[in-house]
Structures are given as C-alpha cells and as structure tokens.
PDB file of N, CA and C in Angstrom:
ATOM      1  N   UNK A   1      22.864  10.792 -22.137  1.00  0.00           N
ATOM      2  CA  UNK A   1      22.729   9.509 -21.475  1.00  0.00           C
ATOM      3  C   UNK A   1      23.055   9.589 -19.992  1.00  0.00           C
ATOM      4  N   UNK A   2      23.806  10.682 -19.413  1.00  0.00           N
ATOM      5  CA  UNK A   2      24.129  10.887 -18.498  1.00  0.00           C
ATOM      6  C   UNK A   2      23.203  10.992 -17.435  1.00  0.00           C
ATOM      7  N   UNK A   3      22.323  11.531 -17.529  1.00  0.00           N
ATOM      8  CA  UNK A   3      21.045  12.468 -17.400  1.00  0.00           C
ATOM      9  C   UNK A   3      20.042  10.790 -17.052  1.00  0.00           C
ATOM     10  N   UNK A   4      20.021  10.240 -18.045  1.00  0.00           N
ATOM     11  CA  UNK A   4      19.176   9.166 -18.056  1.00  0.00           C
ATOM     12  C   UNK A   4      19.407   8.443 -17.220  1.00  0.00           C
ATOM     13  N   UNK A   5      20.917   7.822 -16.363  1.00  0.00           N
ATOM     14  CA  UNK A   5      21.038   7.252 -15.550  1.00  0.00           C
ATOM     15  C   UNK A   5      21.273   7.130 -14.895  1.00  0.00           C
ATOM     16  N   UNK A   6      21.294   8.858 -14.252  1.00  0.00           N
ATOM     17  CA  UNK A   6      21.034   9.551 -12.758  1.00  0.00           C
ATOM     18  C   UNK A   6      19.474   9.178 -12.420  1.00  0.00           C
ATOM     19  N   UNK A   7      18.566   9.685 -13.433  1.00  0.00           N
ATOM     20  CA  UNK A   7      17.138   8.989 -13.255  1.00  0.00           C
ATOM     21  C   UNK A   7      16.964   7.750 -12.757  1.00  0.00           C
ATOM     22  N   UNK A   8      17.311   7.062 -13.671  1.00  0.00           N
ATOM     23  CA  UNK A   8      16.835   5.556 -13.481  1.00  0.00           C
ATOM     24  C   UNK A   8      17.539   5.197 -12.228  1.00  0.00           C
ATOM     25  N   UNK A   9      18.753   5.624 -11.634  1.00  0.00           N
ATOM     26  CA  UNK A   9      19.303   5.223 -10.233  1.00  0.00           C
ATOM     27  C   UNK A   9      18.381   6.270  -9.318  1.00  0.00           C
ATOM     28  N   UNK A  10      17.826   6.907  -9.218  1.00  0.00           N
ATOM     29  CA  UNK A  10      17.278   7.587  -8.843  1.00  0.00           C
ATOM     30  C   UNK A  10      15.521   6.828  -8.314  1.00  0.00           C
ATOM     31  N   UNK A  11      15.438   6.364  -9.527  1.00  0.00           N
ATOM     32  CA  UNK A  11      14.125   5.340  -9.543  1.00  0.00           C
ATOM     33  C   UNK A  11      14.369   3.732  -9.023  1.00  0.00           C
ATOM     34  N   UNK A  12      15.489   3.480  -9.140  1.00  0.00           N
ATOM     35  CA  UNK A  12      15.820   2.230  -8.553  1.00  0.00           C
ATOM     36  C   UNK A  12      15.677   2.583  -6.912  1.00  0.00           C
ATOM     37  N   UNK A  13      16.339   3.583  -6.333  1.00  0.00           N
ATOM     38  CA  UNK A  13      16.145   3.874  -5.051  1.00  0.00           C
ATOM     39  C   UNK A  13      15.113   3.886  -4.678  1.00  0.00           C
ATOM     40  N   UNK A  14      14.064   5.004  -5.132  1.00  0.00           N
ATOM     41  CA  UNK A  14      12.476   4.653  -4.771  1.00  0.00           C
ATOM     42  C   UNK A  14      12.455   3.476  -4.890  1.00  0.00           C
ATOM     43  N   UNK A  15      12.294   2.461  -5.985  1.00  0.00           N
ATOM     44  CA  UNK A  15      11.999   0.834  -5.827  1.00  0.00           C
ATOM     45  C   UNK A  15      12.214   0.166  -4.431  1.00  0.00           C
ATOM     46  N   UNK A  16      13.465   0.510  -4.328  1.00  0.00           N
ATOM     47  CA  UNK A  16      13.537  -0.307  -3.239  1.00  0.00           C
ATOM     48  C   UNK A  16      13.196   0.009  -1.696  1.00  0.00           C
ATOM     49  N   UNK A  17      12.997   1.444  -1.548  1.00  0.00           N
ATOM     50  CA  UNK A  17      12.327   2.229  -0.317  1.00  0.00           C
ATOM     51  C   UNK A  17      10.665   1.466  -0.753  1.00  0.00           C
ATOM     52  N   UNK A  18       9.897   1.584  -1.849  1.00  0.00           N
ATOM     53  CA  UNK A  18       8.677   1.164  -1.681  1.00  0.00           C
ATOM     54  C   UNK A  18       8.713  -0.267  -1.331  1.00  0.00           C
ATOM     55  N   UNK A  19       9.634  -1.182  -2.078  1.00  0.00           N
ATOM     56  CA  UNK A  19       9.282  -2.871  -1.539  1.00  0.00           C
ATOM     57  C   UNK A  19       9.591  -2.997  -0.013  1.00  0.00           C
ATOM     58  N   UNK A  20      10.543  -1.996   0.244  1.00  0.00           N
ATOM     59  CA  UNK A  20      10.938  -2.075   2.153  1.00  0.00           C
ATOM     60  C   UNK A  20       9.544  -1.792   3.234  1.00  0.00           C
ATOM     61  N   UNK A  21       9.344  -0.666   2.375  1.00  0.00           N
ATOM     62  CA  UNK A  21       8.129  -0.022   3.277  1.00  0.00           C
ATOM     63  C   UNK A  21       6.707  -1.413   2.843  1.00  0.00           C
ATOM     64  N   UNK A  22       6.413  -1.665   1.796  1.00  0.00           N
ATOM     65  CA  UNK A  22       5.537  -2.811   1.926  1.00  0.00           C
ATOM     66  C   UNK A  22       5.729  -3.511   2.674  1.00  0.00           C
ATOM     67  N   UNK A  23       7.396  -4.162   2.337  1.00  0.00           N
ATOM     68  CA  UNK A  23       7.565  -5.506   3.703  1.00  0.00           C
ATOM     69  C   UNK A  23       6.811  -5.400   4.805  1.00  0.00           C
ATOM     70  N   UNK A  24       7.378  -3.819   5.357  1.00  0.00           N
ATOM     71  CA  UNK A  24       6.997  -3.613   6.566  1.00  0.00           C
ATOM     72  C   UNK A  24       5.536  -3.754   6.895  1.00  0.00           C
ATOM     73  N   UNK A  25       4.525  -2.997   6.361  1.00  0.00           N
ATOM     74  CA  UNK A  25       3.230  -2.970   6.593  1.00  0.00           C
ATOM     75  C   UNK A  25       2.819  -3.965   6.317  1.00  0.00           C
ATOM     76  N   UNK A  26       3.412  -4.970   5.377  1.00  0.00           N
ATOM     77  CA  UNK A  26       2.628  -6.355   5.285  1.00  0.00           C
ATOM     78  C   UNK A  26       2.977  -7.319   6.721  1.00  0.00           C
ATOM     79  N   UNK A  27       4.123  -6.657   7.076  1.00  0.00           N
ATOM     80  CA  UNK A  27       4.300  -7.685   8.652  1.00  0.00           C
ATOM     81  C   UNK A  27       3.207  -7.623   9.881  1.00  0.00           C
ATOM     82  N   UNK A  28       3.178  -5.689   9.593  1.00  0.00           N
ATOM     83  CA  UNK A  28       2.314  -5.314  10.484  1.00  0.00           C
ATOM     84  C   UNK A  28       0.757  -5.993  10.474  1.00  0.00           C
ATOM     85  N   UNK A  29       0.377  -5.865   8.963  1.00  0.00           N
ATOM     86  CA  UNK A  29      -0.894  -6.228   8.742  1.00  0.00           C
ATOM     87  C   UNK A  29      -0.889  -7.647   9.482  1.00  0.00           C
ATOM     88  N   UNK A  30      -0.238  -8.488   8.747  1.00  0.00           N
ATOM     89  CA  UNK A  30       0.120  -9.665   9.453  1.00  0.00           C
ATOM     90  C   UNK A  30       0.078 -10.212  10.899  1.00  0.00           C
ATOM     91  N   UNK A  31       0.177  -9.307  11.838  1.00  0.00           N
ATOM     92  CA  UNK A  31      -0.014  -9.256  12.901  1.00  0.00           C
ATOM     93  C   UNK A  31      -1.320  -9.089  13.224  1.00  0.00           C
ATOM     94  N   UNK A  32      -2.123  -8.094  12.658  1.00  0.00           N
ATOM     95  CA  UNK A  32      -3.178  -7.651  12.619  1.00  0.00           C
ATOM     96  C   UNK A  32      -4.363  -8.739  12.343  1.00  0.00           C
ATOM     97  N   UNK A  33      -3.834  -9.680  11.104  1.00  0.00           N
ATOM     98  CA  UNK A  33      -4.652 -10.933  10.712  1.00  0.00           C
ATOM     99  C   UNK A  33      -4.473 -11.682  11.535  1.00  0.00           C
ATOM    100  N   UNK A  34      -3.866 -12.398  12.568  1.00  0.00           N
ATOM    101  CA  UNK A  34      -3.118 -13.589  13.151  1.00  0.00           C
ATOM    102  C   UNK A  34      -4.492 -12.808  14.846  1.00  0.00           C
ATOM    103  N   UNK A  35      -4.066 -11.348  15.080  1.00  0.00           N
ATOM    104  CA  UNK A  35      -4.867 -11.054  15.957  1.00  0.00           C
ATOM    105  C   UNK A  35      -7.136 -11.309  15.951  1.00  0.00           C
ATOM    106  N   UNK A  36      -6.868 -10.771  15.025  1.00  0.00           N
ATOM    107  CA  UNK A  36      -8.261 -10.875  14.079  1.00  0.00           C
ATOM    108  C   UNK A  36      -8.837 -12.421  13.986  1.00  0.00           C
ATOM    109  N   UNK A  37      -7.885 -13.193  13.410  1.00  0.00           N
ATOM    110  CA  UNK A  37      -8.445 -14.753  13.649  1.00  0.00           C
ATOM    111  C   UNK A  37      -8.512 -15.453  14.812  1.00  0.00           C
ATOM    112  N   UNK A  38      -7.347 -15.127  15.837  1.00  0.00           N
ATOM    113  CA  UNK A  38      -7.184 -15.433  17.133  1.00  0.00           C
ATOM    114  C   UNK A  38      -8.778 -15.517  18.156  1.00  0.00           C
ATOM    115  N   UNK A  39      -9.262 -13.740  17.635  1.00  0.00           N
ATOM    116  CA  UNK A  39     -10.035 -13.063  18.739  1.00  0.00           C
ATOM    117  C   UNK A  39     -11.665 -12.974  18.056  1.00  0.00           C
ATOM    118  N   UNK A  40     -11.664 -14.056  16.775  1.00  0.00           N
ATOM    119  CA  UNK A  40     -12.774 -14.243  15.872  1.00  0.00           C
ATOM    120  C   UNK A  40     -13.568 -13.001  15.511  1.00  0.00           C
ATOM    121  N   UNK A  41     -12.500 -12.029  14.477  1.00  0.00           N
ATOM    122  CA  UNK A  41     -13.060 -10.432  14.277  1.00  0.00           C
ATOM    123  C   UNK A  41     -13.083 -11.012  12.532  1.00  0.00           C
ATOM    124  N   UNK A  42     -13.742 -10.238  12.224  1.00  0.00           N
ATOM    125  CA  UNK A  42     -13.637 -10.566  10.656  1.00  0.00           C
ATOM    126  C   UNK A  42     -12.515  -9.656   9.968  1.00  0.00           C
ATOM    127  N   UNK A  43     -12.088 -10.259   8.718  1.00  0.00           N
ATOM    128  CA  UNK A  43     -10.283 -10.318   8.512  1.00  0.00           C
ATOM    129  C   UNK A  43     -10.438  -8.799   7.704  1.00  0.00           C
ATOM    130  N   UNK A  44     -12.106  -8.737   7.429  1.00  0.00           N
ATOM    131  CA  UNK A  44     -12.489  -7.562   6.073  1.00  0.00           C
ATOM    132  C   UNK A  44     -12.628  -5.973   7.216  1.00  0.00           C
ATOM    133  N   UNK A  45     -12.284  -4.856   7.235  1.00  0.00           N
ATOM    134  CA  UNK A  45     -12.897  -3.622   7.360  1.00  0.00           C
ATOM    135  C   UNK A  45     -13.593  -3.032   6.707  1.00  0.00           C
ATOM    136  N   UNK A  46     -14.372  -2.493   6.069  1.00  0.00           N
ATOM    137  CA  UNK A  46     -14.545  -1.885   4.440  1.00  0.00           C
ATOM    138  C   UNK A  46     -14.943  -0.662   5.158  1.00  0.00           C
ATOM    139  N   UNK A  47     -14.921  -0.028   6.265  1.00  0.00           N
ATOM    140  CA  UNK A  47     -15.387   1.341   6.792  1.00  0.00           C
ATOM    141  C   UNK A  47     -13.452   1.846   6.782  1.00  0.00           C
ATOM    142  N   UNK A  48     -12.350   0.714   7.657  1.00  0.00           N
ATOM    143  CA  UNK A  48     -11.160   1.079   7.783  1.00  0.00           C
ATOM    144  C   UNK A  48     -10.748   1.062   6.467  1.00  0.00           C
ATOM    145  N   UNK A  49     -11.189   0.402   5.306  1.00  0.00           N
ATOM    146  CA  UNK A  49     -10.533   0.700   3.865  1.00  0.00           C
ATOM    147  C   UNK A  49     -11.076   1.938   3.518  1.00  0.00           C
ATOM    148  N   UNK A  50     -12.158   2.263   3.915  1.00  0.00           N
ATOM    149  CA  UNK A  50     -12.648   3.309   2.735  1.00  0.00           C
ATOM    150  C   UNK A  50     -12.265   4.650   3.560  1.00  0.00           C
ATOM    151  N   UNK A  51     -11.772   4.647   4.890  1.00  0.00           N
ATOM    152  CA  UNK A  51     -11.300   5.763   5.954  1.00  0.00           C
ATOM    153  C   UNK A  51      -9.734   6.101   4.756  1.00  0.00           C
ATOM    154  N   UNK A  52      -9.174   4.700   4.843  1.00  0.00           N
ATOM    155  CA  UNK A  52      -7.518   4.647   4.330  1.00  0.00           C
ATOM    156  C   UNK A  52      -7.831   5.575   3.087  1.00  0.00           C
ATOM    157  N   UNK A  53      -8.522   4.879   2.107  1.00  0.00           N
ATOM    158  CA  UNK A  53      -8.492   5.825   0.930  1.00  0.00           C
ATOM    159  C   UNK A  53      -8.772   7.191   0.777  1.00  0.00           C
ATOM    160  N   UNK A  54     -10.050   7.563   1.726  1.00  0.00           N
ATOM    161  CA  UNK A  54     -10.275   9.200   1.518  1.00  0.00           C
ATOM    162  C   UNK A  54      -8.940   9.916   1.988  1.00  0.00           C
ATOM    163  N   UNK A  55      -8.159   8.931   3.157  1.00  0.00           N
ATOM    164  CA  UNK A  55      -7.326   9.976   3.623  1.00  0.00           C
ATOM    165  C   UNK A  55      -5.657  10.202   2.171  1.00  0.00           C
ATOM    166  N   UNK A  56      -5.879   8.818   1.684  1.00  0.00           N
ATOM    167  CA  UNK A  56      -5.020   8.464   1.121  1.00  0.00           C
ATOM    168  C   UNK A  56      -4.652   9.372  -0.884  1.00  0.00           C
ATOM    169  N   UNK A  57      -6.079   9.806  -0.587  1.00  0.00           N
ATOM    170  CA  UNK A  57      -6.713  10.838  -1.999  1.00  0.00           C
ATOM    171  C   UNK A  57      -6.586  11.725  -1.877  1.00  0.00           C
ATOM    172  N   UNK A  58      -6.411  12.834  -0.761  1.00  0.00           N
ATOM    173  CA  UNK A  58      -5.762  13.767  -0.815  1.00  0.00           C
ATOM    174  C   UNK A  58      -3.961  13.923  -1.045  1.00  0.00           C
ATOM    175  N   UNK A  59      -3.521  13.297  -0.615  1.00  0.00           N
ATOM    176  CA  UNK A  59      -2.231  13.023  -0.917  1.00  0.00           C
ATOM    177  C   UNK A  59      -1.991  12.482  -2.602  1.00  0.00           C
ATOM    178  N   UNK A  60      -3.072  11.581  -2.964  1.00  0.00           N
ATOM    179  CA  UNK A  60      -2.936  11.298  -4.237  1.00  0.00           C
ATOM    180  C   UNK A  60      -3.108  12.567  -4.792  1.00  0.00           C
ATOM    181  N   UNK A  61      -3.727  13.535  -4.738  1.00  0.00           N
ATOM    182  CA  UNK A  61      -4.085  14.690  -5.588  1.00  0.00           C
ATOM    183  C   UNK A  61      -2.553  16.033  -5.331  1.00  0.00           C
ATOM    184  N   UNK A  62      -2.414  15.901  -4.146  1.00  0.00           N
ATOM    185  CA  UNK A  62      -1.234  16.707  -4.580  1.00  0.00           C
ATOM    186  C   UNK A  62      -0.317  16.404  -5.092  1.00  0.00           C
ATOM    187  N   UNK A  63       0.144  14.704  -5.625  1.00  0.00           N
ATOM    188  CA  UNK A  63       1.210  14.338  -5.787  1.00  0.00           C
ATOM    189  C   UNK A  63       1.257  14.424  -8.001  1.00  0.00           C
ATOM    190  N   UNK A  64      -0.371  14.697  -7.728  1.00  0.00           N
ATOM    191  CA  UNK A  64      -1.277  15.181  -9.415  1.00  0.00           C
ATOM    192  C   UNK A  64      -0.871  13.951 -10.113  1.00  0.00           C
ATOM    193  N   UNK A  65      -1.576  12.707  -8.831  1.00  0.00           N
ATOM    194  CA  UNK A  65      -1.477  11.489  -9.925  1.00  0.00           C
ATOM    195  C   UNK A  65      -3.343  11.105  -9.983  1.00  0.00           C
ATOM    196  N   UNK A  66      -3.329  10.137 -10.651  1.00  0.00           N
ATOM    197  CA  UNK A  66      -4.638   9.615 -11.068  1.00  0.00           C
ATOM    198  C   UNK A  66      -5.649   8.819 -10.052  1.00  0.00           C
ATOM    199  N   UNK A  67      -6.425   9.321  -9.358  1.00  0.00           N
ATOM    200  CA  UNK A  67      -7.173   8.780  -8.505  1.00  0.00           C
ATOM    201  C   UNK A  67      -7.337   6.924  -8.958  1.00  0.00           C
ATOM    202  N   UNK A  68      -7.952   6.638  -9.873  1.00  0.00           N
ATOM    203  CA  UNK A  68      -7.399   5.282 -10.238  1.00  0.00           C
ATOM    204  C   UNK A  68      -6.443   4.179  -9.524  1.00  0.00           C
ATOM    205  N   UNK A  69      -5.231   5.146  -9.938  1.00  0.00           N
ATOM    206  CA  UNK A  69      -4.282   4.404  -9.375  1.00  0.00           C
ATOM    207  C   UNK A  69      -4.366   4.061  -7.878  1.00  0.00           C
ATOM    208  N   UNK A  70      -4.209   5.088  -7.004  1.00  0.00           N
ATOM    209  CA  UNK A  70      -4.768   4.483  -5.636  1.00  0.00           C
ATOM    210  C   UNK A  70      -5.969   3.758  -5.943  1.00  0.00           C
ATOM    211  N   UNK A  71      -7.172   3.680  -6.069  1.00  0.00           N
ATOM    212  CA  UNK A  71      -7.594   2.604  -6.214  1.00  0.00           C
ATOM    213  C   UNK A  71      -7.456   1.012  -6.330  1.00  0.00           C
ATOM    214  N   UNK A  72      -6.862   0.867  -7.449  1.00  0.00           N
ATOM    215  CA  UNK A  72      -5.758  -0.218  -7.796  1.00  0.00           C
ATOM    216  C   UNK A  72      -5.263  -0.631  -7.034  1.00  0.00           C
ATOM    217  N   UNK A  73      -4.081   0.194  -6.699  1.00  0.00           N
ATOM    218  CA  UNK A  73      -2.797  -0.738  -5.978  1.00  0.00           C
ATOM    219  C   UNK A  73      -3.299  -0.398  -4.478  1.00  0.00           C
ATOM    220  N   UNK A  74      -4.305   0.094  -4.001  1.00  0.00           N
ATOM    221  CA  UNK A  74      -4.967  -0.299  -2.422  1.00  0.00           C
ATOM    222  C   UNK A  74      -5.794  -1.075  -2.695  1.00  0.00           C
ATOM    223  N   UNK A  75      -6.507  -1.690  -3.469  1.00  0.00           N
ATOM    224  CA  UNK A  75      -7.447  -2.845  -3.578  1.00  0.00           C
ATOM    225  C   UNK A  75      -6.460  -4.391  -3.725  1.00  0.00           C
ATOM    226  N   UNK A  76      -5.591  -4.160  -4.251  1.00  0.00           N
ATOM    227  CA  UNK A  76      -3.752  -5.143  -4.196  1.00  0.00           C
ATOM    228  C   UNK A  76      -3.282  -5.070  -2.753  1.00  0.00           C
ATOM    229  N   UNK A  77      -3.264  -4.161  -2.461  1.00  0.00           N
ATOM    230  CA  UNK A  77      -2.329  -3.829  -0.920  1.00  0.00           C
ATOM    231  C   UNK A  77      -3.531  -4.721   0.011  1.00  0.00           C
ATOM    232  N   UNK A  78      -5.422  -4.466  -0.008  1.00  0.00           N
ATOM    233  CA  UNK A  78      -5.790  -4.450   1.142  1.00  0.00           C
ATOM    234  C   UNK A  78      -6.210  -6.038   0.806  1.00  0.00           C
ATOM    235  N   UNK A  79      -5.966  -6.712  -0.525  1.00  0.00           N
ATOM    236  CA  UNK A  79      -6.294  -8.246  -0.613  1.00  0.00           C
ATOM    237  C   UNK A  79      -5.290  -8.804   0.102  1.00  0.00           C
ATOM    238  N   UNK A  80      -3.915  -8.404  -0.164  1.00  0.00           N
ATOM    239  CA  UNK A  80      -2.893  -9.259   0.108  1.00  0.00           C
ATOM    240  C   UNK A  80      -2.614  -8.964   1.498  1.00  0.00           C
ATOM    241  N   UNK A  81      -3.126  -8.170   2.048  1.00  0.00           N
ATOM    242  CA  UNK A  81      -2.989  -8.181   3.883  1.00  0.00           C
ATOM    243  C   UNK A  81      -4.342  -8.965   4.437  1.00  0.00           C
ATOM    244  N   UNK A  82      -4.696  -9.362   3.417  1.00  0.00           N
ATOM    245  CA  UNK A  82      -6.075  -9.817   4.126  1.00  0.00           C
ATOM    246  C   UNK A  82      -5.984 -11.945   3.591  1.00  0.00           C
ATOM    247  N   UNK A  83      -4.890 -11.935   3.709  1.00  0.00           N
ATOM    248  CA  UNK A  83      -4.064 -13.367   2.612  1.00  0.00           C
ATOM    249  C   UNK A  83      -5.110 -13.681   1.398  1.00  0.00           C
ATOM    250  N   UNK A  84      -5.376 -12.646   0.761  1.00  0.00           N
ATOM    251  CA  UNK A  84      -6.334 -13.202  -0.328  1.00  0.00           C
ATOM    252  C   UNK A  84      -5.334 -12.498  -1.885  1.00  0.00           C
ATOM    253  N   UNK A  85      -4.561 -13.646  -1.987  1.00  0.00           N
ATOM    254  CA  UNK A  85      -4.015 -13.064  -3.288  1.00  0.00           C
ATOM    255  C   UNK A  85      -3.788 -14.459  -4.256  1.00  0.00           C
TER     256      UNK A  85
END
C-alpha cells in the first residue's frame, strides 16, 4: 500500500501542474480572442490547429500514448479557447 500512495501523490502533483498550466494558456488564449474580436480576425485557425497537432504527435508518440487522445483533449482545449464550450 505503500507503493500505491507514493503513486497516487505522485499523480495528484501532475494534476495539479496540468490544471496550472491550462489556467495559464487559457488566459493567454484569452487574450488572443479579446485581440481577434477587437481587430475583426476570425476566432477559428484550422491551418494553426492542425500546425499544433502535427507538432504535438510527435511528442504524443514518444510519450507511446494513443494518437486519439491528443485528438480529443486538443479538440476540448481548441473549443474552449475559442469560448465555445
């Protein structure tokens, strides 16, 4: 049991480094939208999403997780910076 809840504190830490680091980029994005509506650019990229992901799939592959998943949770990440959630 010992073992088990070195892990799980272990995984709680990641948790909370990933919700920090979202905060952050969602502020940034945020900025990014507020600029975008300001300067009448459209709120969508789909050339800057699909740049993010190729670069973002190599990293998925060494980390030997499931291409999928980036999929997913960047199609989540790029709605909710774009206030569509």
């Amino acid at each position: 049991m010992d073992q088990l809840q070195k892990w799980r504190k272990q995984v709680n830490v990641i948790d909370r480094v990933l919700i920090r680091t979202l905060g952050k980029r969602f502020n940034i994005t945020g900025k990014i939208q507020t600029f975008k509506k300001k300067n009448g650019l459209p709120t969508k990229h789909a050339d800057r999403e699909t740049d993010i992901l190729k670069k973002l799939s190599m990293e998925i592959k060494k980390q030997h997780l499931p291409m999928v998943l980036l999929k997913k949770l960047y199609k989540i990440i790029f709605n909710y910076s774009r206030g569509q959630y």
